[in-house]
N, C-alpha and C. Protein backbone atom coordinates (compact mmCIF):
# COMPACT_ATOMS: atom_id res chain seq x y z
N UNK A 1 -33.76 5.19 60.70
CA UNK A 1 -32.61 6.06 60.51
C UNK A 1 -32.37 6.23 59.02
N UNK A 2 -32.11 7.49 58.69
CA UNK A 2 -31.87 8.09 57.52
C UNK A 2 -30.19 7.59 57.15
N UNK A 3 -30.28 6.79 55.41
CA UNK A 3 -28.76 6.51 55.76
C UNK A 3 -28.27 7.17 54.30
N UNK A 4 -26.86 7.17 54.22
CA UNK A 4 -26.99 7.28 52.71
C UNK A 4 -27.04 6.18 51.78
N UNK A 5 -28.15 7.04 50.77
CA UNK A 5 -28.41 5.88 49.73
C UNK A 5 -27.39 4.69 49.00
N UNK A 6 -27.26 3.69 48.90
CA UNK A 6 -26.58 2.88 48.50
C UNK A 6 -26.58 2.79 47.27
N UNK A 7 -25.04 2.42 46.94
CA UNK A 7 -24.96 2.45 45.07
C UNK A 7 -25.69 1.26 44.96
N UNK A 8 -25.78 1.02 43.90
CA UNK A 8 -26.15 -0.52 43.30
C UNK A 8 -24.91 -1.18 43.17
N UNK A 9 -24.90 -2.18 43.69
CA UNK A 9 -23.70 -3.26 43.17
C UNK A 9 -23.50 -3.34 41.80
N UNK A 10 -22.41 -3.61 41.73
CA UNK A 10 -21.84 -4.04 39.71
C UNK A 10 -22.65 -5.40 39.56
N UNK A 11 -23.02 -5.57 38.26
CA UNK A 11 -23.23 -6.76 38.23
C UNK A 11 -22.17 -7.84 37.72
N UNK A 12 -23.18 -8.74 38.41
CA UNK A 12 -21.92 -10.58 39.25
C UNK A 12 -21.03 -10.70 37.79
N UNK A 13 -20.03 -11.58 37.44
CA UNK A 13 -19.59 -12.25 36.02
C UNK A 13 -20.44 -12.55 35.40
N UNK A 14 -21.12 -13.49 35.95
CA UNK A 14 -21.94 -14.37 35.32
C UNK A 14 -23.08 -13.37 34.30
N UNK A 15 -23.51 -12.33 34.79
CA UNK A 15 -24.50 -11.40 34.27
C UNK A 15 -24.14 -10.79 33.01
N UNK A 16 -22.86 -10.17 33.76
CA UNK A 16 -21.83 -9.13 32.50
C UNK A 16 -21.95 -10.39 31.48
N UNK A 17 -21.46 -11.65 31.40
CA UNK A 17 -21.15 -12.56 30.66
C UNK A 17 -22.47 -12.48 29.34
N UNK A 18 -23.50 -12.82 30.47
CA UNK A 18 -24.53 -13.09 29.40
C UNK A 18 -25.40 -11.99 28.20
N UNK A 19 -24.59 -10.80 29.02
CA UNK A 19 -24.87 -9.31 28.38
C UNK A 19 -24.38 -9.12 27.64
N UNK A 20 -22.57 -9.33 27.82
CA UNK A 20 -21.89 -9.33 26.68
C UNK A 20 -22.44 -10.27 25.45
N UNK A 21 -22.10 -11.68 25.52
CA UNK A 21 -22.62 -12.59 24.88
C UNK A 21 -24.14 -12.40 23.75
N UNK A 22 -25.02 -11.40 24.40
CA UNK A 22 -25.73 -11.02 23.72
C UNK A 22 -25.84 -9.47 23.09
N UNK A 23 -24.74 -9.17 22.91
CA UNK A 23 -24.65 -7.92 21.95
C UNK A 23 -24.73 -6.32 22.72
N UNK A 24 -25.07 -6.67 23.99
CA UNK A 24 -25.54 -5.49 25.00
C UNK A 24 -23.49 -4.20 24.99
N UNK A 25 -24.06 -3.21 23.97
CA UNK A 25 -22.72 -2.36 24.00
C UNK A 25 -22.40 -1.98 25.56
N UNK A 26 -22.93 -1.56 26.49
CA UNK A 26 -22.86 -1.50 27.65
C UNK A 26 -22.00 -2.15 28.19
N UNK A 27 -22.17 -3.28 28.26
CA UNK A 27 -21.61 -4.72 28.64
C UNK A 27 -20.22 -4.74 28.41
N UNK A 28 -19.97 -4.39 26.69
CA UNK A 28 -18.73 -4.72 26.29
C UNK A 28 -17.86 -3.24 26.68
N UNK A 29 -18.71 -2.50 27.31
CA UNK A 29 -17.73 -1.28 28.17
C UNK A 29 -17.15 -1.69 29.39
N UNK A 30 -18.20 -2.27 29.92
CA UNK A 30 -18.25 -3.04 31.48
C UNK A 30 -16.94 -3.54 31.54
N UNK A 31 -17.14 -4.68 30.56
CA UNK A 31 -16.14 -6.27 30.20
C UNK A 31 -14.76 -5.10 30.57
N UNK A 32 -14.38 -4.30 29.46
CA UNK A 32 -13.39 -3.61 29.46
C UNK A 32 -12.88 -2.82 30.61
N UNK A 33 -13.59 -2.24 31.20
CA UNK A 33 -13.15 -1.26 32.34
C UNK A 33 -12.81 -2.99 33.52
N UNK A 34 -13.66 -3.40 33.27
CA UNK A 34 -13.56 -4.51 34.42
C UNK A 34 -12.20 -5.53 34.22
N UNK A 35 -11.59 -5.96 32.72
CA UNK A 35 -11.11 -7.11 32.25
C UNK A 35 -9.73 -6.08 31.84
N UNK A 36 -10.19 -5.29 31.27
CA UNK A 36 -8.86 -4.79 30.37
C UNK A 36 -7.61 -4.19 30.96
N UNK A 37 -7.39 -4.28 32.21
CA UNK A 37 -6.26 -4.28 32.80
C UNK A 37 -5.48 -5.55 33.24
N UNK A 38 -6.51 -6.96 33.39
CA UNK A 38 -5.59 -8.47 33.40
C UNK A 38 -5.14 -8.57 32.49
N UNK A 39 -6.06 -8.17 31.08
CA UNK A 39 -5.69 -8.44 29.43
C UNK A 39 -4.49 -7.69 29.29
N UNK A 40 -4.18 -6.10 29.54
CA UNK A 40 -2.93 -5.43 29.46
C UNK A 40 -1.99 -5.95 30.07
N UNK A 41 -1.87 -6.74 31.68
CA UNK A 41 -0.74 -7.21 32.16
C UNK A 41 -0.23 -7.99 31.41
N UNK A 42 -1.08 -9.16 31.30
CA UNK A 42 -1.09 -10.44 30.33
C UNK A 42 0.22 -9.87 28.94
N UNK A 43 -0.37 -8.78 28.34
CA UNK A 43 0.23 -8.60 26.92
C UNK A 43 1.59 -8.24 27.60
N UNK A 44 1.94 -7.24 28.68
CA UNK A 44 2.85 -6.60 28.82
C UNK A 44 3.82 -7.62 30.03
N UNK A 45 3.31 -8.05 30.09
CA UNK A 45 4.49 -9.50 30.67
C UNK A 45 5.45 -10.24 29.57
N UNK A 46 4.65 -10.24 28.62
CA UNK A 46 5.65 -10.85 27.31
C UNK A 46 6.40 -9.51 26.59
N UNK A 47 5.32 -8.84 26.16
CA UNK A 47 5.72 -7.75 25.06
C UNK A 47 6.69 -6.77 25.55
N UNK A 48 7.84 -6.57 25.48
CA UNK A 48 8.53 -5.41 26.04
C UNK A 48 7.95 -3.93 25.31
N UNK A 49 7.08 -3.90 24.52
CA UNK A 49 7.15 -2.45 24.04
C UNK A 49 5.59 -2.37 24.85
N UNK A 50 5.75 -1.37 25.34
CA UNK A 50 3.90 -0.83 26.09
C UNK A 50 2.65 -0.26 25.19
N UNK A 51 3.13 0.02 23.83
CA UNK A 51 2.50 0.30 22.92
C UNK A 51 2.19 -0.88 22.33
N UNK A 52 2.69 -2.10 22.46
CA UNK A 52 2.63 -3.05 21.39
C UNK A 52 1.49 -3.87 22.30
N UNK A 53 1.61 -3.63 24.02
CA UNK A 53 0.77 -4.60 24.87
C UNK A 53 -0.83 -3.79 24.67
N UNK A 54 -0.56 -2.16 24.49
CA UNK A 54 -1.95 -1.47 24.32
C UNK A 54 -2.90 -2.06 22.77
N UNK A 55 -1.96 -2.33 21.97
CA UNK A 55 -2.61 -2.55 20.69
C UNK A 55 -3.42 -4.41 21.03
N UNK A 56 -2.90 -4.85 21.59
CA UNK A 56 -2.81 -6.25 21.57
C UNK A 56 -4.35 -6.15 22.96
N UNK A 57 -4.45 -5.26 23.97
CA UNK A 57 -5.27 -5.22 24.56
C UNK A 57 -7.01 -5.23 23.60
N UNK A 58 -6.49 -3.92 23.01
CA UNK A 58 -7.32 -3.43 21.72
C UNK A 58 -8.03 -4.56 20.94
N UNK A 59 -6.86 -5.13 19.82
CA UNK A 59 -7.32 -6.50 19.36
C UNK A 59 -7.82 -7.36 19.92
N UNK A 60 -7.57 -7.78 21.49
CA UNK A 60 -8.47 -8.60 22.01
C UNK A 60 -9.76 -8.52 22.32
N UNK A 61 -10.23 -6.93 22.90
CA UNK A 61 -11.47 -7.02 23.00
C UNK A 61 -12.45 -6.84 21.35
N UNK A 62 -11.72 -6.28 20.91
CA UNK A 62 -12.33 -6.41 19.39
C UNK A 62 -12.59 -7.81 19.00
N UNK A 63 -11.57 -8.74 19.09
CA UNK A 63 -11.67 -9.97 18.26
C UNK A 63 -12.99 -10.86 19.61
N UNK A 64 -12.90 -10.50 20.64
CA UNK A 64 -14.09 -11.21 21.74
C UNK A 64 -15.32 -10.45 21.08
N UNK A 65 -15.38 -8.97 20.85
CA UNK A 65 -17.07 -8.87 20.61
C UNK A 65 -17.45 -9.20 19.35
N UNK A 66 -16.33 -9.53 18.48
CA UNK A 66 -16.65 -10.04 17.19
C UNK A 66 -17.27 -11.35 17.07
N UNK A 67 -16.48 -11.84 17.75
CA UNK A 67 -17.24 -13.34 17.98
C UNK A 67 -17.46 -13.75 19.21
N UNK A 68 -18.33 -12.63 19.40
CA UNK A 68 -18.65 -12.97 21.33
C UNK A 68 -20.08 -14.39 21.20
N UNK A 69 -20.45 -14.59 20.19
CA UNK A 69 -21.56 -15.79 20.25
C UNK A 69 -20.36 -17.01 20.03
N UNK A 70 -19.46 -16.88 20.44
CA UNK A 70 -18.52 -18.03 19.99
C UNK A 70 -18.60 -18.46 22.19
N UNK A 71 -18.94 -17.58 22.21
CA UNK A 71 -18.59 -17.43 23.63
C UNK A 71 -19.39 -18.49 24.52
N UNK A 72 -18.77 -19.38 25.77
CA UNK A 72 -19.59 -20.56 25.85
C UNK A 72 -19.43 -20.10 27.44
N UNK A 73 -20.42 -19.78 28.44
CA UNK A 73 -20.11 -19.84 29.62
C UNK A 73 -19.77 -21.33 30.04
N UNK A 74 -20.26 -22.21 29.78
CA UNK A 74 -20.34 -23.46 30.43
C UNK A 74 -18.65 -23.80 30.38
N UNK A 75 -18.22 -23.37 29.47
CA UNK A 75 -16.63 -24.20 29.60
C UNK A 75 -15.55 -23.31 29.99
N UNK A 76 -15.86 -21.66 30.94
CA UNK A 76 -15.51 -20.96 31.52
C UNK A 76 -15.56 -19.53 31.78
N UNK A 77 -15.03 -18.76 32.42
CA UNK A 77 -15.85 -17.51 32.93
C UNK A 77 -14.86 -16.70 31.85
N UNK A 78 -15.83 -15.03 31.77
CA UNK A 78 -15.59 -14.39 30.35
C UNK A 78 -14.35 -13.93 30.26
N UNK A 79 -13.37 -13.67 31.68
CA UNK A 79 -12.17 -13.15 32.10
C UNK A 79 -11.58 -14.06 31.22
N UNK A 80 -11.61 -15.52 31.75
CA UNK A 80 -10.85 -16.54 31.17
C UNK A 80 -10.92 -16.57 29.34
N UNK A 81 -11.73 -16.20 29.23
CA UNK A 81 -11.76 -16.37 27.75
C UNK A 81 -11.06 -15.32 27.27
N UNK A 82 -11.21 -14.03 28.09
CA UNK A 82 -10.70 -13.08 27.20
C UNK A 82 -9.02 -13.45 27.36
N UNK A 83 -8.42 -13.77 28.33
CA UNK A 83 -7.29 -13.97 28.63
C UNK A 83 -6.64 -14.91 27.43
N UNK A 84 -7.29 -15.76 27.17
CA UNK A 84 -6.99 -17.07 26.01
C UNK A 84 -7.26 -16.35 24.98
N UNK A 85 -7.85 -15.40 24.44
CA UNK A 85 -7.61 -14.77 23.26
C UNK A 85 -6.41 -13.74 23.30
N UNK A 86 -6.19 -13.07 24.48
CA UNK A 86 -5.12 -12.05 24.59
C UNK A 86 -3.48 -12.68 24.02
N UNK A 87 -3.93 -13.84 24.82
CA UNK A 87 -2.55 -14.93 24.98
C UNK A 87 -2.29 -15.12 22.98
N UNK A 88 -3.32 -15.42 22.35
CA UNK A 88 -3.44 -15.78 20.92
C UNK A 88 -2.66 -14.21 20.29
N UNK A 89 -3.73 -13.28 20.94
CA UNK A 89 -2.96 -12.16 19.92
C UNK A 89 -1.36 -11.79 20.32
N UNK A 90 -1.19 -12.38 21.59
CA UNK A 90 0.62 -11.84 22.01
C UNK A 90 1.48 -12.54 20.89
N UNK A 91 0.75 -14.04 20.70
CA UNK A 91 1.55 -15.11 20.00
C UNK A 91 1.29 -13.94 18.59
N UNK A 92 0.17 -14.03 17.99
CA UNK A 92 0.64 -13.16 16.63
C UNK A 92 1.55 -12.20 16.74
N UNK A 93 1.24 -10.92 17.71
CA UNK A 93 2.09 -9.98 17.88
C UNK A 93 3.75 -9.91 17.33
N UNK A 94 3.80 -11.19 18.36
CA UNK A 94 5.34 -11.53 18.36
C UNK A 94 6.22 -12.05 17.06
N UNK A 95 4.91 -12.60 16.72
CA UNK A 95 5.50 -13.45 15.13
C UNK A 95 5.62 -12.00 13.99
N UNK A 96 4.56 -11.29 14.03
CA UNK A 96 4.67 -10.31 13.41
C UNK A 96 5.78 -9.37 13.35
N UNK A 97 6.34 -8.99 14.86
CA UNK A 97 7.45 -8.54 15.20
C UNK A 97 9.07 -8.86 14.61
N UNK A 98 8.73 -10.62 14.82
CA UNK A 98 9.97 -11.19 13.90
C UNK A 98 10.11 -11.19 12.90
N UNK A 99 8.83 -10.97 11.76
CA UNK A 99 8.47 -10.99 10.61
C UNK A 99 9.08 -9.65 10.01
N UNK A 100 8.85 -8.22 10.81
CA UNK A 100 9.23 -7.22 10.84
C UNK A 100 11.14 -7.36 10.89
N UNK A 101 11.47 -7.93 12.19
CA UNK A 101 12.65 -7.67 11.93
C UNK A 101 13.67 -8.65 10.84
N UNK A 102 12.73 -9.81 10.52
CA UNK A 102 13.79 -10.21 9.03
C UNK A 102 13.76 -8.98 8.07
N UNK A 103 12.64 -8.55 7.82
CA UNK A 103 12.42 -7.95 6.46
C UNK A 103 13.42 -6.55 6.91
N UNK A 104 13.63 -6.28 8.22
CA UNK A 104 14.32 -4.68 8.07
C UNK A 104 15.66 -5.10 7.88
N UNK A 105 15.84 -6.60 8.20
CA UNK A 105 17.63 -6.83 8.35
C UNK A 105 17.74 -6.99 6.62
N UNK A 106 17.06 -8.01 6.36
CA UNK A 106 16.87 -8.40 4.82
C UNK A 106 17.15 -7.08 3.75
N UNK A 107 16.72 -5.95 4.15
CA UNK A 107 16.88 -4.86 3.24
C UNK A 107 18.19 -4.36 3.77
N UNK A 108 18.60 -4.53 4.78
CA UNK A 108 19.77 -3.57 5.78
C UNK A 108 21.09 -4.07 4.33
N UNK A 109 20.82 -5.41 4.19
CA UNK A 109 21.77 -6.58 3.85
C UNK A 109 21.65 -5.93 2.08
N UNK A 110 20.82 -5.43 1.67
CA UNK A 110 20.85 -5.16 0.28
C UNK A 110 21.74 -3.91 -0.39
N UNK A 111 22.35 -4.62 -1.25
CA UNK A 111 23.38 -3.15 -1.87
C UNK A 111 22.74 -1.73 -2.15
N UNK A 112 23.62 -0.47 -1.60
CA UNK A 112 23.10 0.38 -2.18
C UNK A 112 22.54 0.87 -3.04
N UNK A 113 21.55 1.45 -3.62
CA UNK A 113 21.35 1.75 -4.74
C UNK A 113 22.57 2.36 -5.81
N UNK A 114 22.64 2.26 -7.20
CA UNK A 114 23.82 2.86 -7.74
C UNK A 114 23.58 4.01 -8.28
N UNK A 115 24.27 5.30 -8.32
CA UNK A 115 23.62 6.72 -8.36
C UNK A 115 23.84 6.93 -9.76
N UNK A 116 22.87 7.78 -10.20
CA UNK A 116 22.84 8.03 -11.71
C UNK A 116 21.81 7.04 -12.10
N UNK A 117 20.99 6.53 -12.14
CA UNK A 117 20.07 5.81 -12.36
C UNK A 117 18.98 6.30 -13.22
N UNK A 118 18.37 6.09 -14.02
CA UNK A 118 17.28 6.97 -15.13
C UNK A 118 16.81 8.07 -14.51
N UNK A 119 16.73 8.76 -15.12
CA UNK A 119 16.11 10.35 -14.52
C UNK A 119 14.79 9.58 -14.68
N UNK A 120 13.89 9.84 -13.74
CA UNK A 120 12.24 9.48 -13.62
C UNK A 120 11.43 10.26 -14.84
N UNK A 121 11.85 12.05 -14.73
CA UNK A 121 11.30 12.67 -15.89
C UNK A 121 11.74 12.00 -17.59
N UNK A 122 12.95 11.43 -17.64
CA UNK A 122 12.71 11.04 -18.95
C UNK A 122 12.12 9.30 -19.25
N UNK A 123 12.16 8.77 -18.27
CA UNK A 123 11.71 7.65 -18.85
C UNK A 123 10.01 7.94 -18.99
N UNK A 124 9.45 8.75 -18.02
CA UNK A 124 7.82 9.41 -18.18
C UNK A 124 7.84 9.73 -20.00
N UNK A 125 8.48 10.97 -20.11
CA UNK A 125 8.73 11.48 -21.30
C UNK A 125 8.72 10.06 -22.69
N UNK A 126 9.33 8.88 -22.24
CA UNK A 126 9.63 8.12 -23.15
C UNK A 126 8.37 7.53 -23.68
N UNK A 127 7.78 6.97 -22.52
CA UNK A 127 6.21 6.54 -22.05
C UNK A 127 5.42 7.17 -23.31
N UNK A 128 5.36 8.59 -22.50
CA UNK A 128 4.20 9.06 -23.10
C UNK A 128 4.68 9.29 -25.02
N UNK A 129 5.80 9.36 -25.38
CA UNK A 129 6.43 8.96 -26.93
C UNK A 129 6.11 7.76 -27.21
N UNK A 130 6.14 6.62 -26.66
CA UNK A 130 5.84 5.32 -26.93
C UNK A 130 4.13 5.02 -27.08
N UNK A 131 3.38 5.96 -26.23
CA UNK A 131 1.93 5.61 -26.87
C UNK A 131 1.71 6.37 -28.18
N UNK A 132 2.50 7.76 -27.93
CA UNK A 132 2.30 8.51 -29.43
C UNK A 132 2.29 7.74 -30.62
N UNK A 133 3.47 7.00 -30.01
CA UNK A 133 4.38 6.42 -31.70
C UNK A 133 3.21 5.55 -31.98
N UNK A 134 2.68 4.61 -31.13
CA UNK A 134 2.12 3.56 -31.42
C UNK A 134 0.47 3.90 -32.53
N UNK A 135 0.03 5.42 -32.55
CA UNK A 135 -0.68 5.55 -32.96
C UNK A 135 -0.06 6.05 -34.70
N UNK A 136 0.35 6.31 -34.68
CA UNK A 136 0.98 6.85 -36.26
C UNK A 136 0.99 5.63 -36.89
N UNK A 137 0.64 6.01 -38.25
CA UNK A 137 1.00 4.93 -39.40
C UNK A 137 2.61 3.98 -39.64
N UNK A 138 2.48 3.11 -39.94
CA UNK A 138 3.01 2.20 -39.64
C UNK A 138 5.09 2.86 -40.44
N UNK A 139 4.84 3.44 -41.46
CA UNK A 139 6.24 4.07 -41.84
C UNK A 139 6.97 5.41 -41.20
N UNK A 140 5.80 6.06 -40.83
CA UNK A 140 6.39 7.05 -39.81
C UNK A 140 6.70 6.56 -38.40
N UNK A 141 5.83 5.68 -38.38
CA UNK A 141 6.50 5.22 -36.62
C UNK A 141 7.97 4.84 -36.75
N UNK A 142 8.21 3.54 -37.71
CA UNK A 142 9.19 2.54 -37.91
C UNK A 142 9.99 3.80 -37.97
N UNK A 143 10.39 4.99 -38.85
CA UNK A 143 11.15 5.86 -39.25
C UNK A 143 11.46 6.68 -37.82
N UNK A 144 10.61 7.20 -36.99
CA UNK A 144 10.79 8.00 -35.58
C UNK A 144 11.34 6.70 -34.91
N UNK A 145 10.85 5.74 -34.60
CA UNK A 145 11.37 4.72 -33.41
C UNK A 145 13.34 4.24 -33.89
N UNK A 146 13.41 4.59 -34.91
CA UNK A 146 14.91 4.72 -35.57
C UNK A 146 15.95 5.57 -35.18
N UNK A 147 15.08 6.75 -35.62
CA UNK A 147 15.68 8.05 -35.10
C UNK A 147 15.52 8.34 -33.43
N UNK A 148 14.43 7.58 -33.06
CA UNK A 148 14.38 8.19 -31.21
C UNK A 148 15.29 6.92 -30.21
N UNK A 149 14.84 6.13 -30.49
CA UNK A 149 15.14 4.88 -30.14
C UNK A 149 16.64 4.13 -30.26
N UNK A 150 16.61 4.34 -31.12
CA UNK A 150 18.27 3.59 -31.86
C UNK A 150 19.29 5.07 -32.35
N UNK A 151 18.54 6.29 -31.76
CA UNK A 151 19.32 7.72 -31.97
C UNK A 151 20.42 8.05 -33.69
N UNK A 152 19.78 7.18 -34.21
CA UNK A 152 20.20 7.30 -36.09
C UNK A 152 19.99 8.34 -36.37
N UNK A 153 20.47 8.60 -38.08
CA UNK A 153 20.66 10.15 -38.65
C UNK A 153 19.77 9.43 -39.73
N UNK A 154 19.60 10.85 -40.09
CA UNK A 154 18.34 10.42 -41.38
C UNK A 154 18.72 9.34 -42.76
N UNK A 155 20.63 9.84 -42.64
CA UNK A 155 20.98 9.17 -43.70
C UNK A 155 21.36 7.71 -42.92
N UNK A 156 21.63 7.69 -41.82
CA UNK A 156 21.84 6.00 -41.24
C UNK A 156 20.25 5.12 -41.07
N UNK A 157 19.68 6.38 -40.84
CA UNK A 157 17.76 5.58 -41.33
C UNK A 157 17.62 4.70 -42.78
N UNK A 158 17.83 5.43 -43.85
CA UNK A 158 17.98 5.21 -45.37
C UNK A 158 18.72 4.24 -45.42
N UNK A 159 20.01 4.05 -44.50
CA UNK A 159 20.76 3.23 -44.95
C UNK A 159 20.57 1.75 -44.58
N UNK A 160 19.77 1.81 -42.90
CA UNK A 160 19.15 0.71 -42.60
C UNK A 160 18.24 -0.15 -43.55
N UNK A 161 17.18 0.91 -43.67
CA UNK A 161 15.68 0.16 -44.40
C UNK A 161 16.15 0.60 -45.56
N UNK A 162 16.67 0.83 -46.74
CA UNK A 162 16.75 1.09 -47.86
C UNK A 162 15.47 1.79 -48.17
N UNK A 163 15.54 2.70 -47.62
CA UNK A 163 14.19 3.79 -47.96
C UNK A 163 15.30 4.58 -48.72
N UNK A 164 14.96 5.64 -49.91
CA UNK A 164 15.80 6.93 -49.97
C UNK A 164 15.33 7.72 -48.86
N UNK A 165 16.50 8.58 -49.33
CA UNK A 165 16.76 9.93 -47.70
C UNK A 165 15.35 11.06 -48.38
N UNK A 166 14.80 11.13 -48.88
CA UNK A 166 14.02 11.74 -49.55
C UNK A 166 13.04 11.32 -47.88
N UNK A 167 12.23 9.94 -48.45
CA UNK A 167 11.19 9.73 -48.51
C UNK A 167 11.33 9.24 -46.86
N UNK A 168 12.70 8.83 -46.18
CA UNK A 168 12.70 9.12 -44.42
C UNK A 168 12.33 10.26 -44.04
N UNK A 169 13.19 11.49 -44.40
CA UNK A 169 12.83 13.03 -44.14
C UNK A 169 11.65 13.35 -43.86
N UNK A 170 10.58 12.66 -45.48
CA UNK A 170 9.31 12.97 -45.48
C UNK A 170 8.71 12.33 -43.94
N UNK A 171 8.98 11.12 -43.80
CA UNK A 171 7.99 10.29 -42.95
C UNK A 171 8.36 10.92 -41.75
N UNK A 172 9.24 11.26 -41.27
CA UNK A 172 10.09 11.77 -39.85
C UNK A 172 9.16 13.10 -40.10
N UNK A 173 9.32 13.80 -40.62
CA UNK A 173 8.53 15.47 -40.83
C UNK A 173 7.22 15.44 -40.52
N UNK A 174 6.21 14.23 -41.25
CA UNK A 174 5.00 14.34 -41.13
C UNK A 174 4.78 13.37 -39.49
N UNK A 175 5.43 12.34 -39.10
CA UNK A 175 5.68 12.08 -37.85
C UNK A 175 5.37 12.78 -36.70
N UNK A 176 6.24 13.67 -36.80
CA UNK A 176 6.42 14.53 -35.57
C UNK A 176 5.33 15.67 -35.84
N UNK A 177 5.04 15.95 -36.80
CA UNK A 177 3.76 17.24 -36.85
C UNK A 177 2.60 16.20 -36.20
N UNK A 178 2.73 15.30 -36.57
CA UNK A 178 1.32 14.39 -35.79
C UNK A 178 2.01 14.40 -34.42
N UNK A 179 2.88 14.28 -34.11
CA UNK A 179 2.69 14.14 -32.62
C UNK A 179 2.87 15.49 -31.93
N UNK A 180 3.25 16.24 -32.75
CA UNK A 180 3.21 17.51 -32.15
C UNK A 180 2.15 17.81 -31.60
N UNK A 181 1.06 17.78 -32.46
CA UNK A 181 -0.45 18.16 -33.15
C UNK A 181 -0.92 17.47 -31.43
N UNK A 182 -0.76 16.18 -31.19
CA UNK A 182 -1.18 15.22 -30.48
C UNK A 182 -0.64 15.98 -29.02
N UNK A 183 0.41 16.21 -28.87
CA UNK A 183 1.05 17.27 -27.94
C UNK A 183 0.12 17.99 -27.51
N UNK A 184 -0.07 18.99 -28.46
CA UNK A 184 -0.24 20.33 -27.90
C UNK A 184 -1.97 20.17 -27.59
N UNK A 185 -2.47 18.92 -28.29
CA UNK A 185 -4.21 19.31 -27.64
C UNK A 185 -3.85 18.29 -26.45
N UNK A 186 -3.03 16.93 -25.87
CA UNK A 186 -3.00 17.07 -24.45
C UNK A 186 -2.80 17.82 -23.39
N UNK A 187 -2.15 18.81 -23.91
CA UNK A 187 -2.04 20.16 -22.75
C UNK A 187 -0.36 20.95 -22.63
N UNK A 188 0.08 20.15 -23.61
CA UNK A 188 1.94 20.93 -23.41
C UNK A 188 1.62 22.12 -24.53
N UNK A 189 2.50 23.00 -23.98
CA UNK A 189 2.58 24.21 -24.59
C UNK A 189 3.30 24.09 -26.00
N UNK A 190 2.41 25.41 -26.69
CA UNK A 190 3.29 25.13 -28.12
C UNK A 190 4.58 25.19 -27.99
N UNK A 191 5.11 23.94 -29.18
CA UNK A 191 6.89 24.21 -29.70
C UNK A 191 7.01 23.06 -28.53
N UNK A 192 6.58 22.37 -27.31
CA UNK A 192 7.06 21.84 -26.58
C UNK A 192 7.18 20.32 -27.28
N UNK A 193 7.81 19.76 -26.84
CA UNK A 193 8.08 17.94 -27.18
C UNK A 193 8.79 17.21 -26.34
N UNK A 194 8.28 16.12 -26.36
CA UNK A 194 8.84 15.13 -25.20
C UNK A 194 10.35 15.06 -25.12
N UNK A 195 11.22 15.19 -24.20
CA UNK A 195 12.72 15.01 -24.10
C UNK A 195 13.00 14.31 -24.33
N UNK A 196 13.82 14.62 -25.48
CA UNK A 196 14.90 12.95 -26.50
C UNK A 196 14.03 12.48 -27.94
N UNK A 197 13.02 13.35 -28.01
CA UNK A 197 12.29 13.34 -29.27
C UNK A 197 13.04 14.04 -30.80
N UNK A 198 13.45 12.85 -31.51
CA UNK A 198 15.09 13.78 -32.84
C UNK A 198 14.12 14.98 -32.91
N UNK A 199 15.24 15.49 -33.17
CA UNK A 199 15.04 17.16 -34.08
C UNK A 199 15.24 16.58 -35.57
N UNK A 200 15.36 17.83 -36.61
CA UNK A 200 15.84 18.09 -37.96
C UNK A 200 17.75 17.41 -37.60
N UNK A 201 17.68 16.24 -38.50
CA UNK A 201 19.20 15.43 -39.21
C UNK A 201 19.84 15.24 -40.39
């Protein structure tokens, strides 16, 4: 009698086991279609979020084929193992979770920020004045970092360093043409200068 053909049986644990165990990708599809719904209950018995039991499914079979030569049939079947790793990643999960919610309360608990706080564009602006300065000769810097820095007049410059007002003017004048100079071949348009850079005092 003509019958219909018979599937092939799945293969036993024991088989899948030793397939997995030896690197067979097949296998570790098998494992999954076969395992990865005890592994999901498992997560989602503890985990109240269903996204958090899918990720934790995920990590488990990842962390089993990673170290699937860790894998020992003799001291139990591959279900069981995967289950004892699932159980490991719920425990991280969870710790992670709490870890999460100190740090969101921890910030909840922190004072507002206070408004008016440095404009971002000028402290940039300051930056890029502070490498300028650092390249200029040593009397024009001292003379600009006076005038930019400590916001002095040419004659409260003079009056600091006992320079005459002559010879600040000079250093402030040739100063800023160097950084102008320095300006305009990084890419700012002529006449432009960093915000809060003195003018003529």
């Amino acid at each position: 009698m003509t019958g219909v053909p018979r599937q092939p049986e799945p293969p036993g644990d024991d088989e899948l086991a030793e397939r997995f165990r030896a690197g067979e990708e097949a296998a570790l599809r098998e494992a999954y279609d076969r395992y990865g719904r005890a592994v999901l209950h498992l997560a989602s018995s503890t985990l109240a979020n269903r996204s958090d039991a899918e990720d934790v499914t995920q990590a488990t079979f990842v962390a089993a084929w990673l170290g699937r030569e860790t894998f020992d049939p003799t001291k139990g079947s591959l279900v069981g193992w995967l289950l004892g790793i699932g159980r490991r990643k719920v425990v991280d999960r969870i710790r992670a979770v709490a870890r999460e919610t100190r740090v969101v309360e921890t910030v909840k608990q922190l004072p507002e920020p206070v408004p008016g706080g440095p404009d971002p564009d000028a402290v940039v602006d300051r930056l890029v004045v502070a490498d300028e300065l650092a390249r200029l000769p040593d009397d024009q810097r001292r003379m600009l970092e006076l005038a930019f820095y400590d916001d002095l007049t040419h004659q409260q410059i003079a009056t600091v360093t006992g320079v005459p007002l002559g010879t600040v003017k000079s250093h402030i004048r040739r100063g800023m043409q160097s950084l102008k100079r320095r300006w305009e071949v990084d890419g700012a348009p002529p006449g432009a200068r960093p915000a809060g850079l003195p003018g003529p005092r």
